[in-house]
PDB file of N, CA and C in Angstrom:
ATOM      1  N   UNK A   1      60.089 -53.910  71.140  1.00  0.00           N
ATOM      2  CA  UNK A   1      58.809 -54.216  71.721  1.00  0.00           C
ATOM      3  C   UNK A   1      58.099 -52.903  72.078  1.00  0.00           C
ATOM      4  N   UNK A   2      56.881 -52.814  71.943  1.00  0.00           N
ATOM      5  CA  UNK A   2      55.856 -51.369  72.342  1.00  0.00           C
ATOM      6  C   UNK A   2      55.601 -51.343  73.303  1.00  0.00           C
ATOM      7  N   UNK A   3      56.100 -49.815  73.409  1.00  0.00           N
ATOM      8  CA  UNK A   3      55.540 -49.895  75.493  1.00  0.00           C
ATOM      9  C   UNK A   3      53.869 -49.654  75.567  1.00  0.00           C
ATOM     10  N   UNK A   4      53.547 -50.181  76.572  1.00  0.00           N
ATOM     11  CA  UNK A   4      51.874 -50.307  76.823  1.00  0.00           C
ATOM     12  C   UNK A   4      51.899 -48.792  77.793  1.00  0.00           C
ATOM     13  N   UNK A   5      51.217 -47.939  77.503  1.00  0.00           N
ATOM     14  CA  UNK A   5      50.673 -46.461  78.129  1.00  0.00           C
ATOM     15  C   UNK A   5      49.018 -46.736  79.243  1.00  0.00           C
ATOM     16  N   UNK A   6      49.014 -46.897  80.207  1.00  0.00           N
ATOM     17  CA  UNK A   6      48.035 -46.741  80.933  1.00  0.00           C
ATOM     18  C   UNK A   6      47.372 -45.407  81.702  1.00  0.00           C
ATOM     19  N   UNK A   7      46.107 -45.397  81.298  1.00  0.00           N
ATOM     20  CA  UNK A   7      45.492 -44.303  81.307  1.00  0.00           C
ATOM     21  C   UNK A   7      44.589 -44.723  83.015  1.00  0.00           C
ATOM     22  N   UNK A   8      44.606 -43.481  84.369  1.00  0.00           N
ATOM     23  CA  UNK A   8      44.065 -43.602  85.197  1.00  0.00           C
ATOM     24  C   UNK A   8      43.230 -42.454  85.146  1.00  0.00           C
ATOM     25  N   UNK A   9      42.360 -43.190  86.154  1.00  0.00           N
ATOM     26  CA  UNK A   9      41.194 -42.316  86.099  1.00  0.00           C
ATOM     27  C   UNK A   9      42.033 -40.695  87.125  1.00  0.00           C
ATOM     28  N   UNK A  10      42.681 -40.669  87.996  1.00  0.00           N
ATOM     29  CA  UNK A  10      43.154 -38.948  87.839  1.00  0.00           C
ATOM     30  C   UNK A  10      43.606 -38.498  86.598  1.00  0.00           C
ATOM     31  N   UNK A  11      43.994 -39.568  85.527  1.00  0.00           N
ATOM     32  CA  UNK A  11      44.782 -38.585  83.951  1.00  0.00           C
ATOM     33  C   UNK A  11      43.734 -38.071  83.662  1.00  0.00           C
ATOM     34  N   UNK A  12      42.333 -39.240  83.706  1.00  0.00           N
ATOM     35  CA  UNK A  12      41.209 -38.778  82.684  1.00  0.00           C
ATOM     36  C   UNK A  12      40.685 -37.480  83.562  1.00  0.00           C
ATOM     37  N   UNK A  13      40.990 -37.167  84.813  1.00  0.00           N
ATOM     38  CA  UNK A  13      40.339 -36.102  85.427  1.00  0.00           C
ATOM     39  C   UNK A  13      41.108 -34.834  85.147  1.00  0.00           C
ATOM     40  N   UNK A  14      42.109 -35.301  85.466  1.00  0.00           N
ATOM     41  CA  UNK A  14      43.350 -34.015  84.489  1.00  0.00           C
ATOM     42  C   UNK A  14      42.963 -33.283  83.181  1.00  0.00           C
ATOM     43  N   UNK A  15      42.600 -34.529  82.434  1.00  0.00           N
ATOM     44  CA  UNK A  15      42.107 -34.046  80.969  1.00  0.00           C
ATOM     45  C   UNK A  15      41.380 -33.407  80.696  1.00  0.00           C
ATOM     46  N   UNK A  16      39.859 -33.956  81.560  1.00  0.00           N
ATOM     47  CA  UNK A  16      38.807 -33.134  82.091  1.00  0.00           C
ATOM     48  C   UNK A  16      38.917 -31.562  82.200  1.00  0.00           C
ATOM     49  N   UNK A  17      39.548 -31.778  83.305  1.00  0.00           N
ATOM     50  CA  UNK A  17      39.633 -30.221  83.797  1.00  0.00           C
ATOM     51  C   UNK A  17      40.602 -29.699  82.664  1.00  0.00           C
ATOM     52  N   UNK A  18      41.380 -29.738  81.903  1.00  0.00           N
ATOM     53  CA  UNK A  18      41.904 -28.964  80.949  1.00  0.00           C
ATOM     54  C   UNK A  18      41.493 -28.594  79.791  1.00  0.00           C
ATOM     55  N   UNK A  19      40.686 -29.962  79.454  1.00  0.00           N
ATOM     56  CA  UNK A  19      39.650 -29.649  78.125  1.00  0.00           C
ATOM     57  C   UNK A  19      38.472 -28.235  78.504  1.00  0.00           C
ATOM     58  N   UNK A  20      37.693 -28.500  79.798  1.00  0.00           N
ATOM     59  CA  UNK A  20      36.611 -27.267  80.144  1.00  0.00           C
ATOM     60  C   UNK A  20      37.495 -26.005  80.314  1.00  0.00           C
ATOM     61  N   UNK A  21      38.696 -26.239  80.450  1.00  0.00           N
ATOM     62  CA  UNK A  21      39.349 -25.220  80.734  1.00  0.00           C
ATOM     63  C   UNK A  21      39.605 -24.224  79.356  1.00  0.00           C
ATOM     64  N   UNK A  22      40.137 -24.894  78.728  1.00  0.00           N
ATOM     65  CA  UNK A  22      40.045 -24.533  77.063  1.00  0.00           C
ATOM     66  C   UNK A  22      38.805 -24.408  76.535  1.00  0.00           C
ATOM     67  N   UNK A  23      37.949 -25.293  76.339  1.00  0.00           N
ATOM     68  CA  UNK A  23      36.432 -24.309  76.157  1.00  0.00           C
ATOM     69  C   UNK A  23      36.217 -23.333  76.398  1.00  0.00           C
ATOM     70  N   UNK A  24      36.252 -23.149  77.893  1.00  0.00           N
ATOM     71  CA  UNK A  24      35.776 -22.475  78.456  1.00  0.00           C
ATOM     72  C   UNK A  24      36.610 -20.787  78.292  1.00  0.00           C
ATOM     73  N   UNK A  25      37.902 -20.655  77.612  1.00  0.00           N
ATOM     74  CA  UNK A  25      38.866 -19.739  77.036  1.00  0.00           C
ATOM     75  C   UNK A  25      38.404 -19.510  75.798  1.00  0.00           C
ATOM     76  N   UNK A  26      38.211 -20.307  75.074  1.00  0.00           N
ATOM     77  CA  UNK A  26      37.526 -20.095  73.338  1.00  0.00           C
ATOM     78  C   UNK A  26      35.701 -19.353  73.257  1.00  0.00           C
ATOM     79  N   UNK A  27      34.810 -19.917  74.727  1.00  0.00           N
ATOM     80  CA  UNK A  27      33.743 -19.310  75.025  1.00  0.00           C
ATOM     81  C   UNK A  27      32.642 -20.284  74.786  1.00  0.00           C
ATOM     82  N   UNK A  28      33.065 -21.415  74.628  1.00  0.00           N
ATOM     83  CA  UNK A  28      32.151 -22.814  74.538  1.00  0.00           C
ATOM     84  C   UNK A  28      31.960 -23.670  75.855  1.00  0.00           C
ATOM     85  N   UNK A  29      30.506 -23.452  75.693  1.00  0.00           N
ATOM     86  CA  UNK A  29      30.045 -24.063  76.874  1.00  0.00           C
ATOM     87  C   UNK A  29      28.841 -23.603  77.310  1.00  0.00           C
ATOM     88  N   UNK A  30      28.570 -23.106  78.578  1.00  0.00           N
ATOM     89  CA  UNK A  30      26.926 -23.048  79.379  1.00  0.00           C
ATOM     90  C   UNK A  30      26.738 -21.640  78.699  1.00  0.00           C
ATOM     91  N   UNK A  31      27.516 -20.721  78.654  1.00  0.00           N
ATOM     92  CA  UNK A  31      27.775 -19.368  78.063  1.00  0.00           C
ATOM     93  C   UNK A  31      26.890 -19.105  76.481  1.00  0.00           C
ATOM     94  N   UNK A  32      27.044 -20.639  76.182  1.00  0.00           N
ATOM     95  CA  UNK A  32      26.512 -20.568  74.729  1.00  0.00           C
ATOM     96  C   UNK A  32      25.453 -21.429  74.465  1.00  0.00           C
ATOM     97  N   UNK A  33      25.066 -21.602  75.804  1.00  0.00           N
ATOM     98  CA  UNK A  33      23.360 -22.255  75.624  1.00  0.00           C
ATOM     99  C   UNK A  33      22.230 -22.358  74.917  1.00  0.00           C
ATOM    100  N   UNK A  34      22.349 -20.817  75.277  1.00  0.00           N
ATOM    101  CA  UNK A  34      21.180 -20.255  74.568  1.00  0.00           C
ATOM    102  C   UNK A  34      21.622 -20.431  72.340  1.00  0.00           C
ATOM    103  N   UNK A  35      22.512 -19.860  72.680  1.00  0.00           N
ATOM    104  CA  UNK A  35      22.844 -20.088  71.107  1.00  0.00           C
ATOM    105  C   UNK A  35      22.533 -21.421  70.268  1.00  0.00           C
ATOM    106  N   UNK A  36      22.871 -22.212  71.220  1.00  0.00           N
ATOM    107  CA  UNK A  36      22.685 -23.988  70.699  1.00  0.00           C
ATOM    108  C   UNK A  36      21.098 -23.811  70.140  1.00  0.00           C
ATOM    109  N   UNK A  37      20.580 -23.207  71.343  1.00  0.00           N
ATOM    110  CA  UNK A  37      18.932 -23.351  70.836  1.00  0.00           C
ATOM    111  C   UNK A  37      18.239 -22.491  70.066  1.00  0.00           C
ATOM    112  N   UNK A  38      19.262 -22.263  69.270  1.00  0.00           N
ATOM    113  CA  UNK A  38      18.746 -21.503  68.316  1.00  0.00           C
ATOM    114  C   UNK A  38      17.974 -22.192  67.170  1.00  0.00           C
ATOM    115  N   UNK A  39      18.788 -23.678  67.237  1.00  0.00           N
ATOM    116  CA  UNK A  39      17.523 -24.626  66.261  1.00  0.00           C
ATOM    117  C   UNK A  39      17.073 -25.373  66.895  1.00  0.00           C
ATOM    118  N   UNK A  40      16.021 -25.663  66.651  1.00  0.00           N
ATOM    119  CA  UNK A  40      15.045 -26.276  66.873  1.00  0.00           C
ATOM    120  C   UNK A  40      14.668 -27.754  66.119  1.00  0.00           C
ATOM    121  N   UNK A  41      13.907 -28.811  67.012  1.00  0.00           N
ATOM    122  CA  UNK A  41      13.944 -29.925  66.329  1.00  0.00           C
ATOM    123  C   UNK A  41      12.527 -29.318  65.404  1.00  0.00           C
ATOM    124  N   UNK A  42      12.016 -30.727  64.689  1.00  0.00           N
ATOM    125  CA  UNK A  42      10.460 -30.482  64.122  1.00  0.00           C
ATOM    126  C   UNK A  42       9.435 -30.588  65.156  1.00  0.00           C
ATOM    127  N   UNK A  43       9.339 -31.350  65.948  1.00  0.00           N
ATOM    128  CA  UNK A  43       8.412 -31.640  66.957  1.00  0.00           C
ATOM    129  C   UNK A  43       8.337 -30.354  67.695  1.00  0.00           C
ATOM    130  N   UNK A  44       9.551 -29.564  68.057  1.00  0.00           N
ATOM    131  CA  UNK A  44       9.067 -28.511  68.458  1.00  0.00           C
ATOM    132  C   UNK A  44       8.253 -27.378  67.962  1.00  0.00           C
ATOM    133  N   UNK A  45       8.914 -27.493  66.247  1.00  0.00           N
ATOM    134  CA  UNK A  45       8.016 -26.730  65.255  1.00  0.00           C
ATOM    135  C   UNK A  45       6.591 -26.761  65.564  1.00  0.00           C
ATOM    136  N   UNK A  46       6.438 -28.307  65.018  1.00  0.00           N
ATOM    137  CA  UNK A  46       5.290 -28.392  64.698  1.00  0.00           C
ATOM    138  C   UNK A  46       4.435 -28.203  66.261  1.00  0.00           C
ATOM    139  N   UNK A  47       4.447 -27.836  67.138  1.00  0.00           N
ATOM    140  CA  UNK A  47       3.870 -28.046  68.130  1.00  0.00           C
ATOM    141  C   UNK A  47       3.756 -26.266  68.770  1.00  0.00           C
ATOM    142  N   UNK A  48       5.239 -25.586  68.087  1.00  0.00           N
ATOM    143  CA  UNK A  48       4.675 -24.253  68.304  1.00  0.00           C
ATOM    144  C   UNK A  48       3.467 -23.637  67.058  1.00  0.00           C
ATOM    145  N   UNK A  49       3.681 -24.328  66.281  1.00  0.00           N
ATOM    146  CA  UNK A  49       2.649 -23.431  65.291  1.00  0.00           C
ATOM    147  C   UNK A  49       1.244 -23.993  64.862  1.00  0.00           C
ATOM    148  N   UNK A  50       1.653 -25.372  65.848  1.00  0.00           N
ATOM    149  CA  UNK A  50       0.230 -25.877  65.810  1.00  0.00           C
ATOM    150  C   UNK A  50      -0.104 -26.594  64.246  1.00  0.00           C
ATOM    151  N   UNK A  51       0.651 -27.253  64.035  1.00  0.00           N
ATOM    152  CA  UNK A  51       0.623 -27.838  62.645  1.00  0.00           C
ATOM    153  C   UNK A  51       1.031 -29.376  62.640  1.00  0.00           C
ATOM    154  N   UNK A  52       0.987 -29.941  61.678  1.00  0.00           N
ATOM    155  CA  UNK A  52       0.888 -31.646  61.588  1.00  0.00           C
ATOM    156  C   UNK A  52       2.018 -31.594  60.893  1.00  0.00           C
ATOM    157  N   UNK A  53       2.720 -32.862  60.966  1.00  0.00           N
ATOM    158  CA  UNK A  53       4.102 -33.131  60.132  1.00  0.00           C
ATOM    159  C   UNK A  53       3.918 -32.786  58.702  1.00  0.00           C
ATOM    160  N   UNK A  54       2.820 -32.875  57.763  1.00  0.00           N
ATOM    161  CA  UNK A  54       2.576 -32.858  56.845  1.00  0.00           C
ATOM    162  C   UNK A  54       2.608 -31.315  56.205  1.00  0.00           C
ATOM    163  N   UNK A  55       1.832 -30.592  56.884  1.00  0.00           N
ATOM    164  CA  UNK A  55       1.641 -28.742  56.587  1.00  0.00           C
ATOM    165  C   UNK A  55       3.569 -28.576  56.769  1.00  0.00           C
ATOM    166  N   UNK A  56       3.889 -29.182  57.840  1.00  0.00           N
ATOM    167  CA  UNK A  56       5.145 -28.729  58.160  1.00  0.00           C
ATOM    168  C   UNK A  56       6.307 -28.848  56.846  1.00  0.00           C
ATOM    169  N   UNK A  57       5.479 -30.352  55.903  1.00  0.00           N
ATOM    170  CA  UNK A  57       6.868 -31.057  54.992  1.00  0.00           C
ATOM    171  C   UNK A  57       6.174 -29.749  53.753  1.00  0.00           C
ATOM    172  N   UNK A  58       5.041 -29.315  53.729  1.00  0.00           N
ATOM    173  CA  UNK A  58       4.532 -28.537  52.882  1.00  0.00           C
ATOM    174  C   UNK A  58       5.637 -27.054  52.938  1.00  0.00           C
ATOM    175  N   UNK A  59       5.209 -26.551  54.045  1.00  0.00           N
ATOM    176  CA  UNK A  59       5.709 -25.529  54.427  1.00  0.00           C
ATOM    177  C   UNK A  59       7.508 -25.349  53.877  1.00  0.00           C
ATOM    178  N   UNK A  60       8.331 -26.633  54.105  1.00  0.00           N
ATOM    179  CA  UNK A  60       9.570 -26.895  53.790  1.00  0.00           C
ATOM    180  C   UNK A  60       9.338 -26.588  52.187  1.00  0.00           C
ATOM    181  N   UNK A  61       8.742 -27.376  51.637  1.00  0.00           N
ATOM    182  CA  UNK A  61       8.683 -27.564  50.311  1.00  0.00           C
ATOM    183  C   UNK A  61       8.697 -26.250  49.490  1.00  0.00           C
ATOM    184  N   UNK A  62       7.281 -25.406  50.419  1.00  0.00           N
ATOM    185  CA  UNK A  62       7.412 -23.959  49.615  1.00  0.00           C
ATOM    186  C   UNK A  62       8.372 -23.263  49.741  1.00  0.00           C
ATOM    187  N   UNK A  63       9.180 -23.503  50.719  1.00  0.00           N
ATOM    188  CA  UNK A  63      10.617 -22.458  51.223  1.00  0.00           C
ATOM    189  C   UNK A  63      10.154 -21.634  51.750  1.00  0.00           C
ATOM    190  N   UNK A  64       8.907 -21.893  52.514  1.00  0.00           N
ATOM    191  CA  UNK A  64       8.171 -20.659  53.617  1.00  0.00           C
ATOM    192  C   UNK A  64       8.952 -20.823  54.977  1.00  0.00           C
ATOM    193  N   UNK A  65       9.525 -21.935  55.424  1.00  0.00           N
ATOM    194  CA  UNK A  65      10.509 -22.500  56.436  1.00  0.00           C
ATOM    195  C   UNK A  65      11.659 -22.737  56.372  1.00  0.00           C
ATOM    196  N   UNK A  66      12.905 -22.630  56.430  1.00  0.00           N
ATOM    197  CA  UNK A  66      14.349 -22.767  56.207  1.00  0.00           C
ATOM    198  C   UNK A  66      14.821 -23.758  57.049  1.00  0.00           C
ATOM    199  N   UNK A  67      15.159 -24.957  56.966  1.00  0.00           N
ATOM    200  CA  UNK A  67      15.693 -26.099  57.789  1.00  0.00           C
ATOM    201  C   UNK A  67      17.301 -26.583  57.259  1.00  0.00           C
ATOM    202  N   UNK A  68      17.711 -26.925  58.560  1.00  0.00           N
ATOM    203  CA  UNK A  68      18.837 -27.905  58.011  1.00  0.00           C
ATOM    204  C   UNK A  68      19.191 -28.728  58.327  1.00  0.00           C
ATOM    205  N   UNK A  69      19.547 -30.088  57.905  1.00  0.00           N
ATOM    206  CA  UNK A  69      19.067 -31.208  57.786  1.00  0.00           C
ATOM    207  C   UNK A  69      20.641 -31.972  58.201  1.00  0.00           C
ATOM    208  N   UNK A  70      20.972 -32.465  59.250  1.00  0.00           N
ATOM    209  CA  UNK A  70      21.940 -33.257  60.210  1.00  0.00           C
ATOM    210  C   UNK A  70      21.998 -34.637  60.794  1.00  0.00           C
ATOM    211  N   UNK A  71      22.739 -35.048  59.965  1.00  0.00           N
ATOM    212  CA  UNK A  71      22.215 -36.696  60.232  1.00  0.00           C
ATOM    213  C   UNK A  71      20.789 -37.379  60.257  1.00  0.00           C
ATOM    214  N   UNK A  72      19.817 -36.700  59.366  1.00  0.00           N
ATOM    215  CA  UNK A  72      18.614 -37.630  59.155  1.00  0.00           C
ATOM    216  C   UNK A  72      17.587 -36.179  60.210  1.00  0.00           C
ATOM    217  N   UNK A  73      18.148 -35.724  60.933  1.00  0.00           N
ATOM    218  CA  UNK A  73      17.070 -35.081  61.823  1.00  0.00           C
ATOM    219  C   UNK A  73      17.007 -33.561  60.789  1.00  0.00           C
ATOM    220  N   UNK A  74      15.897 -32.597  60.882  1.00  0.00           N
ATOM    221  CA  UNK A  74      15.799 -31.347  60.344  1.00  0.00           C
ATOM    222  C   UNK A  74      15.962 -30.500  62.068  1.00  0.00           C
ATOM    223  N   UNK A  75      16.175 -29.846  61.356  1.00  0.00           N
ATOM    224  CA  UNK A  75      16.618 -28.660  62.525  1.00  0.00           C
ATOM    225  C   UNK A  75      16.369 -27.201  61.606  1.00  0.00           C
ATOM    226  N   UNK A  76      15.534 -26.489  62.399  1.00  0.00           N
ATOM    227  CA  UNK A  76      14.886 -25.404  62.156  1.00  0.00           C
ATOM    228  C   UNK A  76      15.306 -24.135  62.823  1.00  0.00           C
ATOM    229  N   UNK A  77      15.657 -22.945  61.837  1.00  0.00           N
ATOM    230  CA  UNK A  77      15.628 -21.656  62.836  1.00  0.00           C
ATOM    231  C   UNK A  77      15.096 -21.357  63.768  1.00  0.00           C
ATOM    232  N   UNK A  78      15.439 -20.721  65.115  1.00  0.00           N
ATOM    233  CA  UNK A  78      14.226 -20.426  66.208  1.00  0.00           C
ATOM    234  C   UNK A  78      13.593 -19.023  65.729  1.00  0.00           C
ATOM    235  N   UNK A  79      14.214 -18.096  65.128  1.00  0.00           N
ATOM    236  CA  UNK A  79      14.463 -16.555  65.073  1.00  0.00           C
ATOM    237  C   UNK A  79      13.032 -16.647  63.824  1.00  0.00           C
ATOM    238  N   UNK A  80      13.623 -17.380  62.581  1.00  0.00           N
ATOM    239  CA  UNK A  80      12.466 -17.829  61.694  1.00  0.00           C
ATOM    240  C   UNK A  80      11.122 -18.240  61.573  1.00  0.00           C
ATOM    241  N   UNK A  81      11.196 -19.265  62.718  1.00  0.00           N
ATOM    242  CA  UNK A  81       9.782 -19.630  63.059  1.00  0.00           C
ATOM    243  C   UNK A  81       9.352 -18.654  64.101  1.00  0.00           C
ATOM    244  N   UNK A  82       9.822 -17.638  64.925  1.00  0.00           N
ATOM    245  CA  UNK A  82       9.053 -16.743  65.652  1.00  0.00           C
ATOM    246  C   UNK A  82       8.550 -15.262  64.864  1.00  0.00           C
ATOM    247  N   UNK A  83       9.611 -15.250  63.589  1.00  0.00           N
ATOM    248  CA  UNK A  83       9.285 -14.101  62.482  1.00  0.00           C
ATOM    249  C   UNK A  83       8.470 -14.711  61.679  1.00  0.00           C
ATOM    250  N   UNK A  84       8.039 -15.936  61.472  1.00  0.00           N
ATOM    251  CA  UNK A  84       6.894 -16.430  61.198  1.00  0.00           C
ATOM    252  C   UNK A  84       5.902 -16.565  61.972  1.00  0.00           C
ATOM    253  N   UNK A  85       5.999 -16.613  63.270  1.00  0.00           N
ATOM    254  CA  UNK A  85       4.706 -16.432  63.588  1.00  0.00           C
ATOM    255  C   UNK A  85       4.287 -14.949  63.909  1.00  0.00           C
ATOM    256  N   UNK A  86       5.254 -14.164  64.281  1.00  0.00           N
ATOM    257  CA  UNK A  86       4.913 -12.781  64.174  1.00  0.00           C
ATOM    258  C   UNK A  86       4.020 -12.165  62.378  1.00  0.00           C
ATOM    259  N   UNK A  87       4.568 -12.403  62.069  1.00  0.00           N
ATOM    260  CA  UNK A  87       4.327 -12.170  60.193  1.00  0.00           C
ATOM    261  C   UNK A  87       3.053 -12.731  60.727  1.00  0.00           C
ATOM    262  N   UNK A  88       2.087 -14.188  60.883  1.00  0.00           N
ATOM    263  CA  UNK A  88       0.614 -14.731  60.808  1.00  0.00           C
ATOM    264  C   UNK A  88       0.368 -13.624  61.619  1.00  0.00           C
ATOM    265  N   UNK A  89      -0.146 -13.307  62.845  1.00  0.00           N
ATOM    266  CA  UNK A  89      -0.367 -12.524  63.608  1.00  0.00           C
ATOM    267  C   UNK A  89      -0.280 -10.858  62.587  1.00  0.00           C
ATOM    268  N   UNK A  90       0.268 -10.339  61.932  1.00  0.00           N
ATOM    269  CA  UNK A  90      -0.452  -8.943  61.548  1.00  0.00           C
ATOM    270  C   UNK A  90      -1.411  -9.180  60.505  1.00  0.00           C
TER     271      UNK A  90
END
């Protein structure tokens, strides 16, 4: 017969604290915030450069924009679209 394993909420707090603990040794976590946001959704795109979804699917198309594309959503360089807007600006 199979023994039944019950999980309490101090295990799950145990776990907790050991999992952030290990992140937090490998360097994943609040540390790497900023990094996460390094892409960007489209809405943010399009809203820093002042453009309509459409210029934006254009823009993709010419390969003037570099995206990558994650479960249905695009996700955009941040570094790219600010060396793009630096580049309009001279």
């Amino acid at each position: 017969m199979a023994t039944l394993d019950l999980i309490t909420k101090e295990d799950l707090q145990q776990f907790k604290t050991e999992l952030f603990a290990e992140l937090k040794k490998l360097g994943i976590g609040r540390a790497n915030e900023q990094a996460s946001r390094q892409w960007i959704k489209s809405a943010e795109v399009r809203k820093l450069l002042n453009i309509s979804s459409g210029t934006l699917q254009t823009l993709r198309s010419a390969g003037v924009i570099t995206y990558t594309k994650v479960g249905g959503l695009l996700y955009y360089n941040q570094e790219d679209i600010h060396k793009m807007l630096e580049d309009k600006r001279s």
